[in-house]
Protein backbone atom coordinates (compact mmCIF):
# COMPACT_ATOMS: atom_id res chain seq x y z
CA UNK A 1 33.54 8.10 11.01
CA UNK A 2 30.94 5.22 10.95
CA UNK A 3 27.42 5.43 8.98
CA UNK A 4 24.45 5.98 10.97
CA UNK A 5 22.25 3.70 12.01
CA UNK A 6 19.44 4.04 10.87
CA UNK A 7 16.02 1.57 12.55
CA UNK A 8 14.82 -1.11 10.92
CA UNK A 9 11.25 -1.05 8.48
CA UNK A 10 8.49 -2.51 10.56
CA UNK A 11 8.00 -5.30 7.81
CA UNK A 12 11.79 -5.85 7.01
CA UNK A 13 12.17 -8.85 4.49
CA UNK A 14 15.62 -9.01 3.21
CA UNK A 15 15.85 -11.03 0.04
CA UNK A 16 19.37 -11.57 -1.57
CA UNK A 17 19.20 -11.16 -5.33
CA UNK A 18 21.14 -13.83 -6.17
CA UNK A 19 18.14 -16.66 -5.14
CA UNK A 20 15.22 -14.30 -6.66
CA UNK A 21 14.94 -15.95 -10.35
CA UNK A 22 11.94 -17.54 -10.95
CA UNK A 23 10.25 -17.43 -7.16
CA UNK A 24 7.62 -16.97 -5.27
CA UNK A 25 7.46 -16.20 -1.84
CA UNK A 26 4.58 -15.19 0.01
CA UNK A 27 5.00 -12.33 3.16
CA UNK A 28 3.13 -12.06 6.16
CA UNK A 29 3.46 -9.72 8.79
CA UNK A 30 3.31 -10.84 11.99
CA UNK A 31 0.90 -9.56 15.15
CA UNK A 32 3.87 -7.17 16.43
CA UNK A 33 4.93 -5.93 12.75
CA UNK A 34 1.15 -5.48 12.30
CA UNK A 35 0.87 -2.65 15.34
CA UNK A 36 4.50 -1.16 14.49
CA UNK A 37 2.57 -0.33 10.80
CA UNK A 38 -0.18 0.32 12.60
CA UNK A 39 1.05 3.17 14.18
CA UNK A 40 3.33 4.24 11.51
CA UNK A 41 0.02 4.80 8.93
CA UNK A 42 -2.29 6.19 11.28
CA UNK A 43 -4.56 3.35 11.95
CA UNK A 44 -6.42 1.86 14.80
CA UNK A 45 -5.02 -1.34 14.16
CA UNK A 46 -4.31 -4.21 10.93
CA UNK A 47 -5.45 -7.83 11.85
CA UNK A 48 -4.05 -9.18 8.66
CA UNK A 49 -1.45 -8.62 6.15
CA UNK A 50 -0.20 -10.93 3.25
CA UNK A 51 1.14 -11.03 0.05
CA UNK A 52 1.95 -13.30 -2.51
CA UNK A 53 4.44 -12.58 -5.19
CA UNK A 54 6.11 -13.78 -8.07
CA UNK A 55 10.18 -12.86 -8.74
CA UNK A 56 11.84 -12.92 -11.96
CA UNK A 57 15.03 -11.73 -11.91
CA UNK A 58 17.00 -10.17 -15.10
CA UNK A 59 20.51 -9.23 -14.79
CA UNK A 60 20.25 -7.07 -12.14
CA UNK A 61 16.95 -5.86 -12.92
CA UNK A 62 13.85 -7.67 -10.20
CA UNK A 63 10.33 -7.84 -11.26
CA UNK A 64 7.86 -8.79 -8.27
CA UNK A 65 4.08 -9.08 -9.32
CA UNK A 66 1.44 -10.30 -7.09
CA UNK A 67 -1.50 -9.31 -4.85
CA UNK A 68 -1.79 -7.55 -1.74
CA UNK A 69 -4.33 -8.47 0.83
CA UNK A 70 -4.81 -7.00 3.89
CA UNK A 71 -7.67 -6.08 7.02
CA UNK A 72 -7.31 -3.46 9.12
CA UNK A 73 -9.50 -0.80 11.08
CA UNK A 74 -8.84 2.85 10.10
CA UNK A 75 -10.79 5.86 11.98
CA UNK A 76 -13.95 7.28 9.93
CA UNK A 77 -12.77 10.73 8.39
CA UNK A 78 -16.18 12.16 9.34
CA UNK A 79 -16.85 10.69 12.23
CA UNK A 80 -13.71 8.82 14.21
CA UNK A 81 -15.44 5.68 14.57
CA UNK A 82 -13.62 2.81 13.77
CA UNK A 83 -13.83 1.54 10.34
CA UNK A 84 -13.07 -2.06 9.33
CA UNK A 85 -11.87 -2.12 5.93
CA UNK A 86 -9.92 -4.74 3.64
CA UNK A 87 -7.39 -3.93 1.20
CA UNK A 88 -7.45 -6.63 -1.86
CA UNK A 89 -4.40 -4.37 -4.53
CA UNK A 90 -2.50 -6.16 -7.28
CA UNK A 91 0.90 -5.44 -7.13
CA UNK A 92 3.75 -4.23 -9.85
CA UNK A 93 7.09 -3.49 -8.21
CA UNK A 94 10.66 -3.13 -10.23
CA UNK A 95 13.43 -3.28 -8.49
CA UNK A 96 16.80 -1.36 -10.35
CA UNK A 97 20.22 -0.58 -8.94
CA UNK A 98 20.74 2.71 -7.79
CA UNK A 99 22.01 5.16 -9.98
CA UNK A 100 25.33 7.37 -8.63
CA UNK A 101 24.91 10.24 -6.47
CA UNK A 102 26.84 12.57 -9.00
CA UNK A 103 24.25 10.94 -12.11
CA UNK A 104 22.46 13.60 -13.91
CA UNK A 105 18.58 13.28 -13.46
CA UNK A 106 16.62 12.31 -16.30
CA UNK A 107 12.90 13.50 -17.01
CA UNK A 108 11.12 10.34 -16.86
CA UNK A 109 7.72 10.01 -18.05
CA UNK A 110 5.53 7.73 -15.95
CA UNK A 111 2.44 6.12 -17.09
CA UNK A 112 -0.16 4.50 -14.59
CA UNK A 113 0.16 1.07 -15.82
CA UNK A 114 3.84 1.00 -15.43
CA UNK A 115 5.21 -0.73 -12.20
CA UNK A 116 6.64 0.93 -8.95
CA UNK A 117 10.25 1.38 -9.60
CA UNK A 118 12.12 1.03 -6.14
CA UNK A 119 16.03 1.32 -6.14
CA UNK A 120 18.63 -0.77 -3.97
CA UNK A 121 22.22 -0.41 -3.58
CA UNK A 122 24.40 -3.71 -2.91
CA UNK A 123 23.25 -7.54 -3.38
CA UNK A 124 19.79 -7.04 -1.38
CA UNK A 125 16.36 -5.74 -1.75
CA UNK A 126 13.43 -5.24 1.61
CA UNK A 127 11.01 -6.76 -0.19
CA UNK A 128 9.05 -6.74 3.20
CA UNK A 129 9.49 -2.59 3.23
CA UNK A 130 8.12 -2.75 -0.75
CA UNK A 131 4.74 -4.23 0.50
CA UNK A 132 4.52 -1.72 3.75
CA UNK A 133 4.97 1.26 1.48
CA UNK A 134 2.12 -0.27 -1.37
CA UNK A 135 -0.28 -0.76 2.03
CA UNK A 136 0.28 2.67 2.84
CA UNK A 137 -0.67 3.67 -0.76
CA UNK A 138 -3.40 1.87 -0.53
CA UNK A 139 -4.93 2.96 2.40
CA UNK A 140 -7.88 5.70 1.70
CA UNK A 141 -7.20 8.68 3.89
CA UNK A 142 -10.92 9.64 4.05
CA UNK A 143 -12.81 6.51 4.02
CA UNK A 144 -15.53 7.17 5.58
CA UNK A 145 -18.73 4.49 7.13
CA UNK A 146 -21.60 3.31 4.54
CA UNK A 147 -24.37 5.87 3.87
CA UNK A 148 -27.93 4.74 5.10
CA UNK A 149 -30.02 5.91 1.96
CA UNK A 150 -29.13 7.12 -1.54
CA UNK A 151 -28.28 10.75 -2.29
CA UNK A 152 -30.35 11.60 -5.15
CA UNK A 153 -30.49 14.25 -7.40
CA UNK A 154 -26.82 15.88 -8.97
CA UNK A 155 -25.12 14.78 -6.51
CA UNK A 156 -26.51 10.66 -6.93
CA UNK A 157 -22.82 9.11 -8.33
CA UNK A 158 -21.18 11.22 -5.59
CA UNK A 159 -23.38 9.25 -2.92
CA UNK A 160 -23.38 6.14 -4.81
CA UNK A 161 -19.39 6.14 -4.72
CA UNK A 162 -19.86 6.98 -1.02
CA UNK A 163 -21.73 3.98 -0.23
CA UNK A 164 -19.18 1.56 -1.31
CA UNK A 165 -17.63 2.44 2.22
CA UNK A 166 -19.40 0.41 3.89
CA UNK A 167 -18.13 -2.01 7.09
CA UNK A 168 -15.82 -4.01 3.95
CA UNK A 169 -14.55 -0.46 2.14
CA UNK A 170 -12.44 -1.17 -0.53
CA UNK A 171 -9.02 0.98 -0.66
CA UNK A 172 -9.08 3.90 -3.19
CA UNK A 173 -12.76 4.19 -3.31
CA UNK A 174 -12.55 8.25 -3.84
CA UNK A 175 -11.73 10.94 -1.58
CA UNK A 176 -14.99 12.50 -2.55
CA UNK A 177 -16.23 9.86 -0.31
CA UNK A 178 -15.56 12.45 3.04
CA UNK A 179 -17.97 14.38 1.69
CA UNK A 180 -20.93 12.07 0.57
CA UNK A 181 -21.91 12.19 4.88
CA UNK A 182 -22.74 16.41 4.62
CA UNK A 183 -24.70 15.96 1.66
CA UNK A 184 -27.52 13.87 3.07
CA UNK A 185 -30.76 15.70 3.03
């Protein structure tokens, strides 16, 4: 009985973990792998993606710090018109060996600040498939287009954090945001 096969990531970038001490590469996706991740997230389309990282390696332990930067167009959550928006994230992945399938789980406590811990099994990590999944985090589900005027009143800060939307909306801006449209007056 053979394993299945199971498709390639969109962004594949297969880095051997014997050459990662002490590098830095720098990934970018190309125009195909762009509209493969494209249509995997949900999005109209992504003109850009990059990132720039930093590997340490220790024993068999890989840190990878950098920045993601990438542009895309995402639909409006309000009002399905398309929504250009760049994604500028700092990144804090941790790549560990996988732990065996009969291994008891631990209760791990994770705080914010700590990085994304991703597990591999053999001599290779997707370092590509690290950045897709950190885009996809990135991305705000219910960005929404800039408001034309201030909300005031109780609901100011809600409108306020609505407006930073706008045609360059920043990733994670608040989902509150979907709502800031409907509460024009």
């Amino acid at each position: 009985m053979t394993a299945p096969e199971f498709p390639r990531p969109e962004f594949s970038r297969i880095l051997d973990l014997r050459q990662m001490d002490r590098r830095d590469v720098e990934l970018v996706a190309t125009a195909e792998e762009c509209a493969r991740l494209a249509e995997r997230f949900g999005l109209v389309r992504i003109d850009r993606l990059k990132a720039t990282l930093s590997l340490a390696r220790d024993g068999e332990i890989v840190q990878a710090t950098g920045q993601l930067h990438a542009q895309l167009v995402q639909s409006c959550a309000v009002s399905a018109e398309d929504l250009p928006v760049t994604v500028s994230v700092p990144l804090a992945l941790r790549f560990v060996p996988a732990l065996p399938a009969d291994h008891p789980e631990e209760e791990l406590e994770i705080d914010s600040t700590d990085p994304d811990e991703i597990e591999y099994s053999g001599t290779v990590i997707d370092l590509g498939e690290a950045v897709a999944q950190s885009l996809g985090l990135a991305i705000d589900p219910f960005a929404t287009r800039r408001v034309s005027r201030p909300v005031a009143g109780p609901d100011h800060q809600a409108g306020r954090r609505c407006g930073a939307h706008g045609q360059e909306a920043e990733a994670h801006e608040g989902r509150q945001a979907a709502l800031c449209p409907q509460r024009q007056g």
